[in-house]
Protein backbone atom coordinates (compact mmCIF):
# COMPACT_ATOMS: atom_id res chain seq x y z
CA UNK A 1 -27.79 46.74 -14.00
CA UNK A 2 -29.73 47.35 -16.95
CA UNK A 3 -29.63 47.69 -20.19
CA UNK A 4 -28.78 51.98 -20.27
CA UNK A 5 -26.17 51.18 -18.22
CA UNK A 6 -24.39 49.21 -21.26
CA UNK A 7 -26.25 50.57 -24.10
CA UNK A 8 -23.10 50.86 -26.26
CA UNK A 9 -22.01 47.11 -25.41
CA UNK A 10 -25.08 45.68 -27.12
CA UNK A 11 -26.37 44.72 -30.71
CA UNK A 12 -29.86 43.63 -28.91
CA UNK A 13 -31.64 42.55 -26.01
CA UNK A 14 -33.26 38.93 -26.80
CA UNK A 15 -35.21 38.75 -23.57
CA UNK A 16 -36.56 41.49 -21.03
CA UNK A 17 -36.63 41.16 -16.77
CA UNK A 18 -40.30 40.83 -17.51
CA UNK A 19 -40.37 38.05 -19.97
CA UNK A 20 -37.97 36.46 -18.49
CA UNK A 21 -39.54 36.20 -14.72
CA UNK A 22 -42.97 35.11 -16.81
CA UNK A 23 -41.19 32.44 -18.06
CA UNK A 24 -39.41 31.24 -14.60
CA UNK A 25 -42.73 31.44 -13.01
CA UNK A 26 -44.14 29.07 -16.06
CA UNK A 27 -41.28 26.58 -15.37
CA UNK A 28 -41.82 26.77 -11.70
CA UNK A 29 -45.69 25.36 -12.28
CA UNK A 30 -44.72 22.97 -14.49
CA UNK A 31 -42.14 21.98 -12.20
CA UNK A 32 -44.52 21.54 -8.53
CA UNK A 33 -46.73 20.08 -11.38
CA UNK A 34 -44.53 17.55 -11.82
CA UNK A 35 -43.31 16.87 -8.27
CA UNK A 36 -45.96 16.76 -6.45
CA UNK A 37 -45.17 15.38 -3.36
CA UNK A 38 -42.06 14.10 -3.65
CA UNK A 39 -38.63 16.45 -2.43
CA UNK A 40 -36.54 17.45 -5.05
CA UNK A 41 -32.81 18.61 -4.55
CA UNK A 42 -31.93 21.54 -7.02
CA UNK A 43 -28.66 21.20 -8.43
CA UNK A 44 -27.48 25.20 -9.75
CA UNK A 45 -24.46 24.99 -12.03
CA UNK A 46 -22.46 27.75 -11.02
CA UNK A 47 -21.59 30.22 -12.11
CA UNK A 48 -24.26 31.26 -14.69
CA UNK A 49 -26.93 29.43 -13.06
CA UNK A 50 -27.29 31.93 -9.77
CA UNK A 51 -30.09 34.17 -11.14
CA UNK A 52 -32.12 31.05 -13.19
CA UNK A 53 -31.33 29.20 -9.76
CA UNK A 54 -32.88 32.00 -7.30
CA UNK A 55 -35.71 33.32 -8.95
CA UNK A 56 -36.59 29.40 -9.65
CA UNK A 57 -36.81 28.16 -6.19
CA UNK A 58 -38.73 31.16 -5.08
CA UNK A 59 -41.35 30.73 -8.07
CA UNK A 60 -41.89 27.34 -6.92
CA UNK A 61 -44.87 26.36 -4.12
CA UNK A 62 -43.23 23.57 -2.52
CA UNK A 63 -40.31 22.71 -0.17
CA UNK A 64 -36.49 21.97 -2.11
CA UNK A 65 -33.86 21.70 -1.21
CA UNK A 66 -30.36 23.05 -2.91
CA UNK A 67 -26.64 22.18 -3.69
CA UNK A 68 -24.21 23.72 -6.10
CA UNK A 69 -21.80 22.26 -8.47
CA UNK A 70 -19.21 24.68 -10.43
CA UNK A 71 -17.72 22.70 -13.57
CA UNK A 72 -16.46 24.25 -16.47
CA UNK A 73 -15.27 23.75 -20.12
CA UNK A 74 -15.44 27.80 -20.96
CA UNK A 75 -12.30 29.73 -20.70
CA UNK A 76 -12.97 33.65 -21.50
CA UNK A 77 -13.72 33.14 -24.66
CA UNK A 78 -16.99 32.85 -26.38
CA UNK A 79 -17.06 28.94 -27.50
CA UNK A 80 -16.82 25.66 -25.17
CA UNK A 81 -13.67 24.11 -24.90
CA UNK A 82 -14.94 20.51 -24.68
CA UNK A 83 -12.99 19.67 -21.62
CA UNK A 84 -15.12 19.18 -18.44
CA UNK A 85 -13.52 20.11 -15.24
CA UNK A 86 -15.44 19.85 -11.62
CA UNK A 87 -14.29 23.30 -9.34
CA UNK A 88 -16.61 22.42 -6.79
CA UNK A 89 -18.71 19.27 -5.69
CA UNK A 90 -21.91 18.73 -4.13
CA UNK A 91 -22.05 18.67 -0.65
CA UNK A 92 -25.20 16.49 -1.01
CA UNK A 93 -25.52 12.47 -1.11
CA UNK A 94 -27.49 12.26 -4.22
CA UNK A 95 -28.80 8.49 -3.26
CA UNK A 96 -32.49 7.81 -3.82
CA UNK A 97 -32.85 11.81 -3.81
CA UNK A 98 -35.03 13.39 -7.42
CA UNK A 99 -32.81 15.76 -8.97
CA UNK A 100 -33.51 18.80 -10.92
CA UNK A 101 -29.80 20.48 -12.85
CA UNK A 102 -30.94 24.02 -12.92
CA UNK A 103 -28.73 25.30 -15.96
CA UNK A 104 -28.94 29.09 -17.39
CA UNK A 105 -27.83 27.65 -20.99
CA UNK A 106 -27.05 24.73 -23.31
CA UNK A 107 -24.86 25.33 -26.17
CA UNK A 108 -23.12 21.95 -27.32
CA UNK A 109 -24.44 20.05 -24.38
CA UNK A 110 -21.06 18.23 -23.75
CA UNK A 111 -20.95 19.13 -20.15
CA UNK A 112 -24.02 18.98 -19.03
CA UNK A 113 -24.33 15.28 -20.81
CA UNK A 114 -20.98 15.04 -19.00
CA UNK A 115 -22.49 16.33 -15.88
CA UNK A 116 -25.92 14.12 -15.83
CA UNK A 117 -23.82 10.96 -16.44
CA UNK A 118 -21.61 11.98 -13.51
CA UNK A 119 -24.60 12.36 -11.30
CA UNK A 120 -26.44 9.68 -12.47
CA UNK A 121 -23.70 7.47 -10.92
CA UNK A 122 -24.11 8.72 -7.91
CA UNK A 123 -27.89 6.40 -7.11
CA UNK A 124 -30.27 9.65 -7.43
CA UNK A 125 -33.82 8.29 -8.06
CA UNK A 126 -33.89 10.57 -11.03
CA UNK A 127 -32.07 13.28 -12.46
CA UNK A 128 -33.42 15.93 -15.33
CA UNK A 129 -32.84 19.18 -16.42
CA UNK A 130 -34.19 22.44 -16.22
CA UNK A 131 -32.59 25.18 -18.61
CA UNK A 132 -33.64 28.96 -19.21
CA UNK A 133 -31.71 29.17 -22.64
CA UNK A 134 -31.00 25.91 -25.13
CA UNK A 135 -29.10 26.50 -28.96
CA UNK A 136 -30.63 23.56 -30.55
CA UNK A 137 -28.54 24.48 -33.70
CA UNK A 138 -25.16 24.38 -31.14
CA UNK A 139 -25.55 20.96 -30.03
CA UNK A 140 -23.06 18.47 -30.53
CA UNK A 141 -24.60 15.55 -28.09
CA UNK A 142 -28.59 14.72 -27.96
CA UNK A 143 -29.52 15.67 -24.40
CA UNK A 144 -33.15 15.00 -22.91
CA UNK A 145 -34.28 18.38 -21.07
CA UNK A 146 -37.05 18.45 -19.61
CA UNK A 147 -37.99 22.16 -19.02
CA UNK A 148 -36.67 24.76 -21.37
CA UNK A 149 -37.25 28.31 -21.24
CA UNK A 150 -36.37 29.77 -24.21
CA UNK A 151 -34.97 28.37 -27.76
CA UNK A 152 -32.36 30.66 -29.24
CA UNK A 153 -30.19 31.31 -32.27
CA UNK A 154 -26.70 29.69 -32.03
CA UNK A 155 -25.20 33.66 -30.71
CA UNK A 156 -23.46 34.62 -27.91
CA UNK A 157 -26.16 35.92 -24.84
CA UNK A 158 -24.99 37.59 -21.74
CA UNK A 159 -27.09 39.11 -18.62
CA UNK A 160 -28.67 37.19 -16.28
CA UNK A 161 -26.31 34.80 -15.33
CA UNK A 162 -24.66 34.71 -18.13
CA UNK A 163 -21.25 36.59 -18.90
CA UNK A 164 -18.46 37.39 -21.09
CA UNK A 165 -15.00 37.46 -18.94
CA UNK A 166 -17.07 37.43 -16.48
CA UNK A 167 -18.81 40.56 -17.29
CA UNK A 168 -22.42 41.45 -17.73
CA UNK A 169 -23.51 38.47 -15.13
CA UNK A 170 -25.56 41.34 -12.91
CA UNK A 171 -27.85 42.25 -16.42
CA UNK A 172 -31.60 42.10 -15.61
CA UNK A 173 -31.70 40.95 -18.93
CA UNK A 174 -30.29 39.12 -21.62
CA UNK A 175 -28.95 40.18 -25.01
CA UNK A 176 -26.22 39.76 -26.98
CA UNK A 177 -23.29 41.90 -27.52
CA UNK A 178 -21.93 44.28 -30.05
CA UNK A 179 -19.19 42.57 -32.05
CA UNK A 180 -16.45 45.21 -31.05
CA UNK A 181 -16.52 43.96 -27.55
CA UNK A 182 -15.44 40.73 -28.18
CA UNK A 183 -13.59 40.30 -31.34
């Protein structure tokens, strides 16, 4: 889907398919940069984190390995609620294992510092973050990331993993929406 087929949803598109896989690819290098020769276990937070997730691990030049974890604290509205659930666990024993939390954005950063506590319990030999999107001026909690794509404005973003009512997820790009379609 692009972005003539919801031209009259939008006020703008922030980020293009192009731009955006530039970027990816950039993270990816820093990331077997950083790795070299040791595994890493990507952690995708579902849902948003899918595209971010995919296009990730194929940018990247060396063997990982992948789990998903689904927590929320969104409802359908366009702010976090503040209250961490987990919908579905890891499958993966996290003990001694380097993890990388492949997020597609941090707003407030209550769950994910929620989230990197709750696998840091879990023995990992390390744990950091990878994010395409960050709102420095949304956050609530100081969170160390290590890899951020893009810095935006504290506004609502959807395409590319990221929806409203869980709309717009399929976008090849992302952008924010004309006030009319959520207010």
């Amino acid at each position: 889907m692009d972005s003539q087929d919801v031209q009259a949803d939008l006020k703008h598109v922030l980020f293009t398919k192009e731009q955006i896989q530039t970027r990816v690819a950039e993270l990816a290098a820093q990331i077997d940069a950083d790795y070299q020769d040791r595994d890493v276990l990507l952690v995708g937070v579902l849902k948003g984190a899918v595209m971010v997730m995919a296009d990730l691990s194929r940018a990247l030049h060396s063997h990982v390995t992948m789990d998903w974890m689904a927590v929320s604290s969104y409802g359908s509205g366009t702010q976090s609620s503040g209250v961490v659930r987990i919908l579905k666990d890891l499958e993966t024993d996290l003990m001694g294992k380097h993890v990388l939390i492949v997020e597609d954005i941090i707003d407030s950063g209550l769950t994910l510092s929620w989230l990197r506590a709750n696998l840091m319990s879990r023995g990992p030999a390390s744990v950091e973050i990878c994010t395409l999107l960050r709102k420095p001026d949304a956050a609530k909690v100081e969170i160390d990331v290590k890899y951020v794509g893009y810095e935006i404005p504290n506004e609502f973003v959807v395409g590319y993993g990221l929806d409203f009512a869980e709309k717009y997820r399929n976008l090849d790009f992302i952008g924010t929406l004309a006030p009319h379609i959520y207010e």
